[in-house]
Protein backbone atom coordinates (compact mmCIF):
# COMPACT_ATOMS: atom_id res chain seq x y z
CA UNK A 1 198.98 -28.18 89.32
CA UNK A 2 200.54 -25.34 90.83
CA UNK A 3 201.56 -27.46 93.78
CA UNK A 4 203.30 -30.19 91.90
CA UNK A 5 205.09 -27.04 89.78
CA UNK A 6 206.49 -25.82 93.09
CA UNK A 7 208.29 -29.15 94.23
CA UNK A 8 211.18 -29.14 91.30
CA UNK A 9 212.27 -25.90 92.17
CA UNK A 10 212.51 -26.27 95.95
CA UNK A 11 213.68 -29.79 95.91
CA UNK A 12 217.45 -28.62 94.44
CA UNK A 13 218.71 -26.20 96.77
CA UNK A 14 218.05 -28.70 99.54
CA UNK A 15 219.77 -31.86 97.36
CA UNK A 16 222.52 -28.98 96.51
CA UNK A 17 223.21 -28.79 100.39
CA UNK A 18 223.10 -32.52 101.19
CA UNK A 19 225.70 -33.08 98.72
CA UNK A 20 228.04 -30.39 99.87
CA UNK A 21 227.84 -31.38 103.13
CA UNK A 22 228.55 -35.62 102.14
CA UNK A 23 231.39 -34.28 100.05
CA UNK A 24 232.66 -32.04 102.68
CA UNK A 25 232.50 -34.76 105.21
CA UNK A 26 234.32 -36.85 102.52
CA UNK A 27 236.72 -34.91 101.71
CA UNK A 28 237.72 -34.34 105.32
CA UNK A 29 238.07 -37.93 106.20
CA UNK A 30 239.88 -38.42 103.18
CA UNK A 31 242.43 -35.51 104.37
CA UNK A 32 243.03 -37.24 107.95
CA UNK A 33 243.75 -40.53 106.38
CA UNK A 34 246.17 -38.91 103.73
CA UNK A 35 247.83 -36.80 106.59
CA UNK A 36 248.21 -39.51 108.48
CA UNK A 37 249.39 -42.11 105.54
CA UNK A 38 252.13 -39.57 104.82
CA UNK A 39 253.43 -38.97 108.17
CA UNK A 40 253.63 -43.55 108.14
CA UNK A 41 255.68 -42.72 104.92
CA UNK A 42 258.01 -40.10 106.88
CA UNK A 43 258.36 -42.22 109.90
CA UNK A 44 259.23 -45.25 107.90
CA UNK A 45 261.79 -43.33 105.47
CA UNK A 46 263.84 -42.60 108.89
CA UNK A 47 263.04 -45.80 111.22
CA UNK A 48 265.75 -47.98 109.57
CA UNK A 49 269.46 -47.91 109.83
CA UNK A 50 272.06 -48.79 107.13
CA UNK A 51 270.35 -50.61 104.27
CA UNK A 52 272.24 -53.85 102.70
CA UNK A 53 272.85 -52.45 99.58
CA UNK A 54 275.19 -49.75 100.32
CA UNK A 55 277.67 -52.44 100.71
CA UNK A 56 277.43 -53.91 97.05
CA UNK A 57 276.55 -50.82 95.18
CA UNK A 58 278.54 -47.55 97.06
CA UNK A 59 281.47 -49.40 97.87
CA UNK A 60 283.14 -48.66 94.78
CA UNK A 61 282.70 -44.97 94.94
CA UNK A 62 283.55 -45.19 98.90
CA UNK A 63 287.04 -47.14 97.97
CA UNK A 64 287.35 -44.25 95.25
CA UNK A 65 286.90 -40.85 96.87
CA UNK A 66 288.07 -42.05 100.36
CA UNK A 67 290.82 -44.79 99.60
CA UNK A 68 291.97 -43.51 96.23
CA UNK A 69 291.16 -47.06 95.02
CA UNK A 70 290.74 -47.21 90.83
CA UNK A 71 287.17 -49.00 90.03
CA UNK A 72 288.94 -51.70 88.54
CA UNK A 73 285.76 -54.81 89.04
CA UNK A 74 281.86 -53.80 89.30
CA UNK A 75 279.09 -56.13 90.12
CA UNK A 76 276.38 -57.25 87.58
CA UNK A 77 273.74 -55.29 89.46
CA UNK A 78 276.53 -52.63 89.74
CA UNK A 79 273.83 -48.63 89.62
CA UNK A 80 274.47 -47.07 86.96
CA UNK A 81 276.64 -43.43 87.18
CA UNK A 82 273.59 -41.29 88.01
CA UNK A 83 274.02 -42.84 91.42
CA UNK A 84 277.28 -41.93 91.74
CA UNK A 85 276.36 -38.36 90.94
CA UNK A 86 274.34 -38.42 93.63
CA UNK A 87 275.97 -39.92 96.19
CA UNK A 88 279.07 -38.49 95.14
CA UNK A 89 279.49 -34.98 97.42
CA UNK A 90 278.40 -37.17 100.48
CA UNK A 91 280.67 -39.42 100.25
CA UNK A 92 283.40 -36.32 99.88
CA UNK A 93 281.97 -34.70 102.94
CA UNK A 94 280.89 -37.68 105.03
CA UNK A 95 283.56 -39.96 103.76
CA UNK A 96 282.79 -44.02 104.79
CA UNK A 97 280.34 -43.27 107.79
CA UNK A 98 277.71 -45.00 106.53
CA UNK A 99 275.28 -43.61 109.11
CA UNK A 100 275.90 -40.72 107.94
CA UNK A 101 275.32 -41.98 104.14
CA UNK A 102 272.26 -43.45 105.45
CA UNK A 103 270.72 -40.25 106.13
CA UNK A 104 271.29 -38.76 103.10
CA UNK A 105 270.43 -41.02 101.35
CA UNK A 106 266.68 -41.52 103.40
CA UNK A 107 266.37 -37.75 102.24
CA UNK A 108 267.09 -38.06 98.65
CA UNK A 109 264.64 -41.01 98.61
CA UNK A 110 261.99 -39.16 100.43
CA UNK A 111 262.42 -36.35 98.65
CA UNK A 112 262.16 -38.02 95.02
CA UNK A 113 258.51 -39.85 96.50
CA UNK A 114 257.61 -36.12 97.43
CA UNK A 115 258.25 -34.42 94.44
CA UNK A 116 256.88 -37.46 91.86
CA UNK A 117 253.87 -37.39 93.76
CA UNK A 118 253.55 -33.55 93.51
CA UNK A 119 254.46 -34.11 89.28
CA UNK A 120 251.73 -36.78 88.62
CA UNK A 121 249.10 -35.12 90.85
CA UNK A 122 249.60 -31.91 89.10
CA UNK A 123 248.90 -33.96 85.32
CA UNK A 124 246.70 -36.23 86.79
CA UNK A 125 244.82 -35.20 90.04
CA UNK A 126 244.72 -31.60 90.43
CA UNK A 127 241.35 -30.29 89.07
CA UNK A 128 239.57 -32.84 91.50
CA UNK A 129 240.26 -32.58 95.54
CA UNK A 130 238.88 -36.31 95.90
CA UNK A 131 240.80 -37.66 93.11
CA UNK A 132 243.64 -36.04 94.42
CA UNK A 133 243.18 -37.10 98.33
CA UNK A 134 242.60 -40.64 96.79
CA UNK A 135 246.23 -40.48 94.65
CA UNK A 136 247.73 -38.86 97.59
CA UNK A 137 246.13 -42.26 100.32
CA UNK A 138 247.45 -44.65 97.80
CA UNK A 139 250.83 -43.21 97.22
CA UNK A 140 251.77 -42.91 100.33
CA UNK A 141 250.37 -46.11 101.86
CA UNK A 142 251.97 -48.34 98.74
CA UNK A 143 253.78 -50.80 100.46
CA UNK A 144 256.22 -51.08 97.26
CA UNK A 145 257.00 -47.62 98.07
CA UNK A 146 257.54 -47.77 102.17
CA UNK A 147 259.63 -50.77 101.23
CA UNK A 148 261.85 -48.66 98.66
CA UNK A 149 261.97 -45.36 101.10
CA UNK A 150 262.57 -48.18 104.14
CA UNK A 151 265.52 -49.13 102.43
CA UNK A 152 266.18 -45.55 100.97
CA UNK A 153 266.30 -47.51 97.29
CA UNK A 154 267.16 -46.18 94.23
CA UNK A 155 263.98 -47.25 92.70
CA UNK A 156 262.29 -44.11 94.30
CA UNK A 157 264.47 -41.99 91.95
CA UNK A 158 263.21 -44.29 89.02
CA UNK A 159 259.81 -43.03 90.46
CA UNK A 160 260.86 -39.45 90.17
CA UNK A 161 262.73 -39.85 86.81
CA UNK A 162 259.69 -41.85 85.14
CA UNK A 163 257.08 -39.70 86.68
CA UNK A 164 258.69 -36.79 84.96
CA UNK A 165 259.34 -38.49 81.61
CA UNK A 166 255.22 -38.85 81.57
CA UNK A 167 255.02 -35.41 82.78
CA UNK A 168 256.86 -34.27 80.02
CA UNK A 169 255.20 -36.80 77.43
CA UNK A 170 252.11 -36.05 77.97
CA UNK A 171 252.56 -31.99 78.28
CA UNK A 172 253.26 -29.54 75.43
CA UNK A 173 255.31 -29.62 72.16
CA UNK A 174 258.19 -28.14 73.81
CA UNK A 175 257.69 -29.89 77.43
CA UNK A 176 257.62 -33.15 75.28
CA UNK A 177 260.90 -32.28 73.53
CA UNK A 178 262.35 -33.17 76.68
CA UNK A 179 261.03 -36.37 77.50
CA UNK A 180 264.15 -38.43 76.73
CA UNK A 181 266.04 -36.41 79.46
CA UNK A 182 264.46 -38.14 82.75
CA UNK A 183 264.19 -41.44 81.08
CA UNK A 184 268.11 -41.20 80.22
CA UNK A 185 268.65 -40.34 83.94
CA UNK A 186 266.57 -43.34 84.94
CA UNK A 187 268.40 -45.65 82.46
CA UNK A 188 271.61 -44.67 84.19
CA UNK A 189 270.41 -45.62 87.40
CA UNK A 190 269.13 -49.01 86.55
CA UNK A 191 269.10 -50.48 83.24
CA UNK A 192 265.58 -51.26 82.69
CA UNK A 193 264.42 -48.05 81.98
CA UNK A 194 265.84 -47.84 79.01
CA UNK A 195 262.87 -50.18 77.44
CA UNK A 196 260.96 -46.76 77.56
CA UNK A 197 263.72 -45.04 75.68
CA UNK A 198 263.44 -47.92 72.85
CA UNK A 199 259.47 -47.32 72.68
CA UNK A 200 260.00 -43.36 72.63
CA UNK A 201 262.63 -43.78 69.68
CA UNK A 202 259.09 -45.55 67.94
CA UNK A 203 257.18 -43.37 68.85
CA UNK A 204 259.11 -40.22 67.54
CA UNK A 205 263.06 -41.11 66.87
CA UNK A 206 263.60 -36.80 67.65
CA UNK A 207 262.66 -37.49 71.15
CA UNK A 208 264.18 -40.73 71.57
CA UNK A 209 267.25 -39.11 69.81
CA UNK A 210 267.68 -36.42 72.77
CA UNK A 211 267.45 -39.39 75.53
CA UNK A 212 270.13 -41.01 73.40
CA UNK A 213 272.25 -37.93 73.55
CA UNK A 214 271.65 -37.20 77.31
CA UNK A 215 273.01 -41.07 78.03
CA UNK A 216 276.30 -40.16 76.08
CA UNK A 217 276.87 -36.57 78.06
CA UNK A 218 276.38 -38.79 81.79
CA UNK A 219 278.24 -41.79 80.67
CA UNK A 220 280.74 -39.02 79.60
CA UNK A 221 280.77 -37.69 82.67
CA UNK A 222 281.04 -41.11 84.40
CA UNK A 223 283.90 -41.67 82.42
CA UNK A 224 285.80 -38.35 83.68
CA UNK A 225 284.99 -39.19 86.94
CA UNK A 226 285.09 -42.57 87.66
CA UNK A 227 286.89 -44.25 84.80
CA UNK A 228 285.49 -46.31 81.91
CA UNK A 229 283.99 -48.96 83.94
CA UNK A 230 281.20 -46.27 85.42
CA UNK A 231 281.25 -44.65 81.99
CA UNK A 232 281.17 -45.04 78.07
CA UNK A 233 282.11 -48.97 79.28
CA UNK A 234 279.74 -49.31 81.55
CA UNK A 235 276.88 -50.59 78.90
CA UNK A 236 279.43 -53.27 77.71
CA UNK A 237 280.28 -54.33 80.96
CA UNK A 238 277.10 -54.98 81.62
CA UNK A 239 276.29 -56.60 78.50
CA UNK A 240 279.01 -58.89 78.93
CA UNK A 241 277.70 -60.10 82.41
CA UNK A 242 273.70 -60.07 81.23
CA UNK A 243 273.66 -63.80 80.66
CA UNK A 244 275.04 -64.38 84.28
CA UNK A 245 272.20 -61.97 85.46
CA UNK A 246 269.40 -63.57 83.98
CA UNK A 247 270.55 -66.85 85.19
CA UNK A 248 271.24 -65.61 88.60
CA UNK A 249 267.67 -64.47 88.92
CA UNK A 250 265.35 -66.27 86.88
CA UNK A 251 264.54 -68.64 89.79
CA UNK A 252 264.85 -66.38 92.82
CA UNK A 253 261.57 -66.38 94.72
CA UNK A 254 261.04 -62.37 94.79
CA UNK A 255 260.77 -62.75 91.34
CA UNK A 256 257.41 -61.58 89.41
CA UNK A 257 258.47 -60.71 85.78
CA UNK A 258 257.12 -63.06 82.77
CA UNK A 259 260.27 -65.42 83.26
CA UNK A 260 259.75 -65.26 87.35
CA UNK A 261 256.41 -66.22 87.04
CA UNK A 262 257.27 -69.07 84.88
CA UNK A 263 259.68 -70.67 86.55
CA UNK A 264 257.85 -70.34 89.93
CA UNK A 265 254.84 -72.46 88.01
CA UNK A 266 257.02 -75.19 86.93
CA UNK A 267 258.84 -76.05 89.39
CA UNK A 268 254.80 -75.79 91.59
CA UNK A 269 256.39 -73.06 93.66
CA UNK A 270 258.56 -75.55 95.97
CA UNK A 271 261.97 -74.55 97.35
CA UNK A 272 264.64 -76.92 98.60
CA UNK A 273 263.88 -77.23 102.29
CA UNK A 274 265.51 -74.30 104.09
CA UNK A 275 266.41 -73.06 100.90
CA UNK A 276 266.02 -70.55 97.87
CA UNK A 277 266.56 -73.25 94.95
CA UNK A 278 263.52 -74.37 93.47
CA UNK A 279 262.60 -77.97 93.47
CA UNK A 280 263.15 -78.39 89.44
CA UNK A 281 264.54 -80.44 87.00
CA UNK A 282 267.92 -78.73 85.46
CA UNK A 283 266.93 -80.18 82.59
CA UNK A 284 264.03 -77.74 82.43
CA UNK A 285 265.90 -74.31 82.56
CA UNK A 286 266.71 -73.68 78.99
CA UNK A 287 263.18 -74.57 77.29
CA UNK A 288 261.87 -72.36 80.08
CA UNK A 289 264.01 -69.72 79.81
CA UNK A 290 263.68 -70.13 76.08
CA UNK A 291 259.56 -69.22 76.64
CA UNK A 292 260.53 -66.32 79.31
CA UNK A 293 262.28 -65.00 76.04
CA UNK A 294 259.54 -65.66 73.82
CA UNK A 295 257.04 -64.49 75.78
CA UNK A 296 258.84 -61.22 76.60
CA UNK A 297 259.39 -61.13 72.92
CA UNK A 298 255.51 -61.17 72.48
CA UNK A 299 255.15 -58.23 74.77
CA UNK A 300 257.71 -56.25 73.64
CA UNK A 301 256.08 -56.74 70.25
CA UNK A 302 252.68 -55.55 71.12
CA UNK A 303 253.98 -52.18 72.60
CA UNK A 304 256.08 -51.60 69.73
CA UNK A 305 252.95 -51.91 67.26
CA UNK A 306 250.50 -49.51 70.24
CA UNK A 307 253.52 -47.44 69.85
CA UNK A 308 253.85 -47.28 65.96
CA UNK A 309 250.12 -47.03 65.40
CA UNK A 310 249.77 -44.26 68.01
CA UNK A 311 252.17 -42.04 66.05
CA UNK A 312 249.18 -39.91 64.75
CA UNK A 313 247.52 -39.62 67.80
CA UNK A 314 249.21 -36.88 70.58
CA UNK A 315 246.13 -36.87 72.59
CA UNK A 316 247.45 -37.10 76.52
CA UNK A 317 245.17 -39.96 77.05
CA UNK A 318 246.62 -42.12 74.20
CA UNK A 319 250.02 -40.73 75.19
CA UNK A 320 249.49 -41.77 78.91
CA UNK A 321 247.84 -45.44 77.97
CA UNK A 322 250.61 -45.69 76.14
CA UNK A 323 253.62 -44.82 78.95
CA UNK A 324 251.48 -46.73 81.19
CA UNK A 325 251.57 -50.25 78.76
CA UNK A 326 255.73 -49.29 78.47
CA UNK A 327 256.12 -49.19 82.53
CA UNK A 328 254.15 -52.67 82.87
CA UNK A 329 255.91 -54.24 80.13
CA UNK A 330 258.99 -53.32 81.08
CA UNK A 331 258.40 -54.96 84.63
CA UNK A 332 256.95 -58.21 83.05
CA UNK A 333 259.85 -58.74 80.72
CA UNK A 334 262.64 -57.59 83.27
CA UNK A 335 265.28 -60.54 84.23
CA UNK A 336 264.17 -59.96 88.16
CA UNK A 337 260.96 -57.74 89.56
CA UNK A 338 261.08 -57.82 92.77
CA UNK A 339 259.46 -55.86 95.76
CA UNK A 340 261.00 -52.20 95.19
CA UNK A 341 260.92 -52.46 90.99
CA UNK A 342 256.84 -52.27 91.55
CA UNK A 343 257.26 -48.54 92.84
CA UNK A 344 257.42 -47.35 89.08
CA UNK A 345 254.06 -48.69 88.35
CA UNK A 346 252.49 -45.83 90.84
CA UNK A 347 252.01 -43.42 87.75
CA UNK A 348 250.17 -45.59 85.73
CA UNK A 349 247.44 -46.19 89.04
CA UNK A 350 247.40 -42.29 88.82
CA UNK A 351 246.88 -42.16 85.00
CA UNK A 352 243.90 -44.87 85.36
CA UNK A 353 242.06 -42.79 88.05
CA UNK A 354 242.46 -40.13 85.39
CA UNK A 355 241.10 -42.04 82.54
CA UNK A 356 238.49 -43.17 84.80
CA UNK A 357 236.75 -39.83 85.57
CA UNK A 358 237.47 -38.11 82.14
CA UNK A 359 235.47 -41.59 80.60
CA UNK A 360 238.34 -41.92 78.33
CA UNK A 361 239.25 -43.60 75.53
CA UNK A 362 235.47 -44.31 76.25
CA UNK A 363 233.24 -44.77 79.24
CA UNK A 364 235.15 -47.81 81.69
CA UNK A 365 233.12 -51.16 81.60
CA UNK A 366 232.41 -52.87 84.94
CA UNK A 367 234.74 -55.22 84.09
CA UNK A 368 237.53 -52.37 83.31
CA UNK A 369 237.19 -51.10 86.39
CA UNK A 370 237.53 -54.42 88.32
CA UNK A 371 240.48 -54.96 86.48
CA UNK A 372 242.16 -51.58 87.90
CA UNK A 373 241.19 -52.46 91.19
CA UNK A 374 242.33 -55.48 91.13
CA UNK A 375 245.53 -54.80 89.55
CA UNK A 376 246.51 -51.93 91.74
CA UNK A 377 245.58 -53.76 95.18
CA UNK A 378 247.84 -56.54 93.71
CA UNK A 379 250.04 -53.83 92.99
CA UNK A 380 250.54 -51.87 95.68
CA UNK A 381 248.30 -53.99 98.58
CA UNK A 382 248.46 -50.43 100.66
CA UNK A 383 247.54 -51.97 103.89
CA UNK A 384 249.91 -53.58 106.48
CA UNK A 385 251.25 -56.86 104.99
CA UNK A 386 250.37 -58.44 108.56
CA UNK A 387 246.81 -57.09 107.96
CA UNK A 388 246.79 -58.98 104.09
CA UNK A 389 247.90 -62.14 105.90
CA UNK A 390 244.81 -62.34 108.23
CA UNK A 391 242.85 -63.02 105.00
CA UNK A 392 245.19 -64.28 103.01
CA UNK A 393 245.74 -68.44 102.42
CA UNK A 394 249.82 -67.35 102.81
CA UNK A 395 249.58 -71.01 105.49
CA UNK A 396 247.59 -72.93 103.47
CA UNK A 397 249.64 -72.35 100.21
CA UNK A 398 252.84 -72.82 101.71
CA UNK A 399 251.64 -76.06 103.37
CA UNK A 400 249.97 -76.87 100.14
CA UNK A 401 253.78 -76.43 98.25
CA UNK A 402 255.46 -78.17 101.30
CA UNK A 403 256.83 -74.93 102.11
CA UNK A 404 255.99 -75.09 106.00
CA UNK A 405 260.06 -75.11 107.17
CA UNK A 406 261.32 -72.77 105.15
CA UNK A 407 262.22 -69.42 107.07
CA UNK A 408 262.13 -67.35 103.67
CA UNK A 409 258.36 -65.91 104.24
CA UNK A 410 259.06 -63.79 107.16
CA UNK A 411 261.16 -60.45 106.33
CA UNK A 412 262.08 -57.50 108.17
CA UNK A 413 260.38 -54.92 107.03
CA UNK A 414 256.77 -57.24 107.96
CA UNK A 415 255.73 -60.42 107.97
CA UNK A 416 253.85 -62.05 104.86
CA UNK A 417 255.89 -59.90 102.24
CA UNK A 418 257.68 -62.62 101.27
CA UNK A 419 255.37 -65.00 101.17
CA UNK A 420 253.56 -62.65 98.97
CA UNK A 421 255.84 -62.37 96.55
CA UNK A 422 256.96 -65.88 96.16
CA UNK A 423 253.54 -67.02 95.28
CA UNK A 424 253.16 -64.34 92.77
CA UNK A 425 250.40 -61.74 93.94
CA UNK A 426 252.34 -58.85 92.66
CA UNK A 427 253.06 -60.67 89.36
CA UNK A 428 249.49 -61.49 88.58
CA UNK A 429 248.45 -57.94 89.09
CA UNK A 430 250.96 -56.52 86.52
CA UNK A 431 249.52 -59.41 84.25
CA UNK A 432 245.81 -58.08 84.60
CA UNK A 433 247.38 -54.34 84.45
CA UNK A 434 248.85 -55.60 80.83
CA UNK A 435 245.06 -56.93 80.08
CA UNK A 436 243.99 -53.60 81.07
CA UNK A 437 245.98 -51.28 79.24
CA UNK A 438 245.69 -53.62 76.34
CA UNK A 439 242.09 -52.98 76.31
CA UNK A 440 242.11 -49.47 76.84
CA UNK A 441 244.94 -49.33 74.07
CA UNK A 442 242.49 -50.52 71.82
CA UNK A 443 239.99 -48.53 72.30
CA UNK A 444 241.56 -45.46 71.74
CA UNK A 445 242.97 -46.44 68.29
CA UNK A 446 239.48 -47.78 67.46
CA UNK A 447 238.15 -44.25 68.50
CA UNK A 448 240.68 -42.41 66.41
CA UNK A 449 239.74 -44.63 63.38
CA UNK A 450 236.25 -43.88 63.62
CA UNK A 451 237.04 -40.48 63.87
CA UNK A 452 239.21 -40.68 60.92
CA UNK A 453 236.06 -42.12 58.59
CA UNK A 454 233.46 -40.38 59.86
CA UNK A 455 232.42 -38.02 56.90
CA UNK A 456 232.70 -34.13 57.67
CA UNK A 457 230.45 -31.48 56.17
CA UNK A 458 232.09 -29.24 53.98
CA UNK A 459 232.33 -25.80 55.69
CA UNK A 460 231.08 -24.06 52.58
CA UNK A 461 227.97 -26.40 52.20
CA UNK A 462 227.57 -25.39 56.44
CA UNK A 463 227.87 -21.82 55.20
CA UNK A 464 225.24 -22.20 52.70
CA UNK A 465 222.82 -23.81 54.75
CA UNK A 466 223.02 -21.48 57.17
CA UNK A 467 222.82 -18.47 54.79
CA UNK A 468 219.60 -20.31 53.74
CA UNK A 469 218.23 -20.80 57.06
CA UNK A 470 219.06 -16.46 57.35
C-alpha cells in the first residue's frame, strides 16, 4: 500500500522534466525556422528592382514635384493621398530615380510587415512563446506577404493600418476611441478599407464618426497639396470611374472575390488561347455580375446584423471575431482580390490561433479547427509555390480547362502562382474563412444570450445564506 502511495508523487517531477525538455527542444526549432523565415522575408524585400506599379501610381506625384506638372487625369486604380504622403519627401530628395524610389519604398514596406507583426503579436501572441514562434513562421513565410514586400506594395501598409485598427478595437475604452484613425489611413490608401469604417459606424457611430473626420483632415491635406483630384475630389473621381473598374476586373484571372469566383465558374475557367479573356458568352456578364452584386449584398448584410447584435458585447474575442468577419468580407465582395489584397487577412490567422488556445467563444470543434487550417494554408500557402506545385493538379487542371498554351501560369516572382490563383485556391479559402467566422460569430452571441437568461442569486439572499451557514 505504501508502495503504490509512493509512485504518484515521484512520477511528476520526472513527467515535469520530460516536458520541459520537449518544449525546450520545440521551442528552439521553432526559433531557427522563424529566424530563418524572416531573414527569406528580408532578402526578398531587397532582391527585386523597380516594381511595375510605380509607373501607374507615382507618376503623378513624380510629374508634380519634379516637372511642376498639375494632376490634371488619375487612373481608376489611382492610391489614394496617404501614398502620396509617403512617398512625397522622396520624391523631393530623390527626384525621378526610381532606383532610388525603389529603395525606399522596399523599407517602408518592410518596415510596415515589421511593426504589424510586432502589434498583433503583442494582442494576440505574447503570453505564449510557441504561439508566438508559430505567428512569427507564418507571417513571415506568407507568400501573399513576400509577394507584397517583393513588389514593395502598398498593401503591406494596409497590413500595418488594419493591424492597428484591431489593435486599437480590441484594447481599452480610450485605445478604442481611436480605432477609426488607422482604418481612415488605410481607406486613403486603397479604397476597400473603408468597408471596415461602414461596419465600425454600426458598431458604435462615435468611433466610426472619428474615422470619418480623420478622412476629411487627409483628403484636406491632399487637396492643399496636390489639388482636388488627390483630395476632397478624389472620392468622386473615383466614384465616377467605379463602373469601369468593376468591369475591367470582374473577369481577370487573379481574381478571387465573390464576383471573381463567379465568373471564373461560368465561363469553366477557360481563357482565349494565349489570352486573359475568358471563353464566355457576352451575353452572360450582366446576370452574372447582377449575382456578384447580390451575393456581395448577402455578405455585407450578415456583417452588418454580427455587427448590430454585437453592440452589447465589448468582449475582445467578440470584438476580434468580429474585425476578422469585416477583413474577409471585405476581400470576398471587393471588385478584384488578387495576390497582394490577401496580406490583410494575416490578423485574422493571428486572432484564430488566439481564439484557439483561450477555447473561445467556446471550446473549437474538430471540424473548426480543420476549417482554420484549411483556410489559412489556402490563405497564405507559406511554402515555396514551386514546392505547392509538386502536389498540386496545377497540369492536370489546366489541361482539363484546355489551358495547356497559355503562358499566363508562370510569373516572376515563382512558378505556379498564377496558376494558383486562376483556379481559385486563395478564393475558396476566404470562402471557408467566412464559414468559419460565421460559426464562431454565432457562438459568441449564443453565449452572451445564455448569459443574459441565466438567473442570478440575489446578493442579499447570498448574504443570508451565508450568515446562516456562520
Amino acid at each position: 500500500m505504501a508502495a503504490e502511495q509512493s509512485l504518484p508523487v515521484a512520477s511528476p517531477p520526472a513527467t515535469r522534466a520530460t516536458r520541459l525538455a520537449v518544449r525546450s527542444t520545440l521551442l528552439g526549432v521553432l526559433l531557427l525556422v522563424a529566424v530563418a523565415a524572416a531573414a527569406r522575408a528580408v532578402y526578398t524585400a531587397f532582391a527585386y528592382g523597380v516594381p511595375a506599379w510605380f509607373d501607374e501610381e507615382l507618376n503623378p506625384l513624380v510629374n508634380l514635384l519634379v516637372n511642376g506638372q498639375r494632376i490634371e487625369q488619375i487612373d481608376p486604380r489611382q492610391y489614394g493621398v496617404v501614398v502620396f504622403l509617403v512617398f512625397d519627401p522622396a520624391v523631393r530628395v530623390l527626384g525621378a530615380n526610381q532606383s532610388a524610389l525603389a529603395l525606399y519604398a522596399a523599407c517602408v514596406s518592410l518596415a510596415a510587415a515589421i511593426v504589424a507583426f510586432a502589434i498583433t503579436a503583442k494582442r494576440y501572441a505574447a503570453d505564449d512563446p510557441v504561439r508566438l514562434l508559430v505567428l512569427a513562421i507564418a507571417w513571415c513565410s506568407a507568400v501573399p506577404l513576400l509577394y507584397v514586400i517583393a513588389q514593395h506594395m502598398v498593401d503591406a501598409w494596409q497590413l500595418l493600418f488594419l493591424s492597428a485598427a484591431l489593435f486599437l478595437y480590441t484594447g481599452t475604452a480610450r485605445q478604442q476611441h481611436w480605432t477609426g484613425v488607422p482604418l481612415a489611413l488605410a481607406t486613403l490608401t486603397k479604397l476597400l478599407p473603408a468597408l471596415l469604417l461602414v461596419y465600425l459606424f454600426v458598431r458604435s457611430w462615435r468611433l466610426g464618426l472619428v474615422g470619418a473626420a480623420a478622412i476629411v483632415i487627409l483628403l484636406s491635406i491632399g487637396q492643399a497639396l496636390y489639388g482636388s483630384l488627390m483630395g476632397l475630389g478624389y472620392p468622386l473621381a473615383m466614384l465616377s470611374m467605379g463602373g469601369d473598374t468593376v468591369a475591367r476586373w470582374s473577369m481577370h484571372f487573379e481574381n478571387n472575390s465573390i464576383r471573381g469566383l463567379l465568373f471564373k465558374l461560368v465561363a469553366g475557367f477557360q481563357l482565349q488561347g494565349d489570352t486573359t479573356a475568358y471563353v464566355l458568352d457576352p451575353r452572360w456578364v450582366p446576370w452574372l455580375s447582377a449575382l456578384a452584386y447580390a451575393l456581395s449584398a448577402s455578405l455585407l448584410g450578415y456583417l452588418g446584423w454580427a455587427a448590430w447584435r454585437g453592440r452589447g458585447d465589448g468582449s475582445p474575442h467578440r470584438r476580434s471575431i468580429e474585425f476578422s468577419l469585416a477583413i474577409v468580407t471585405m476581400l470576398l465582395i471587393s471588385p478584384h482580390t488578387a495576390q497582394d489584397y490577401l496580406v490583410t487577412a494575416l490578423p485574422v490567422l493571428a486572432v484564430w490561433l488566439w481564439l484557439h488556445a483561450r477555447k473561445l467563444p467556446q471550446p473549437w470543434s474538430s471540424s473548426q479547427t480543420l476549417l482554420g487550417a484549411v483556410a489559412a494554408f489556402l490563405i497564405g500557402v507559406f511554402v515555396p509555390m514551386n514546392v505547392v506545385a509538386r502536389f498540386a493538379p496545377f497540369h492536370g487542371l489546366i489541361a482539363l480547362t484546355h489551358n495547356a498554351d497559355n503562358g499566363l501560369f508562370v510569373d516572376q516572382i515563382g512558378s505556379a502562382i498564377g496558376a494558383y490563383d486562376f483556379f481559385g485556391f486563395p478564393g475558396l479559402g476566404l470562402l471557408i474563412a467566412w464559414l468559419l467566422l460565421v460559426s464562431l460569430e454565432r457562438q459568441s452571441a449564443a453565449a452572451r444570450e445564455r448569459n443574459a437568461t441565466t438567473p442570478r442569486m440575489a446578493p442579499a439572499r447570498i448574504s443570508a445564506t451565508a450568515a446562516a451557514h456562520e
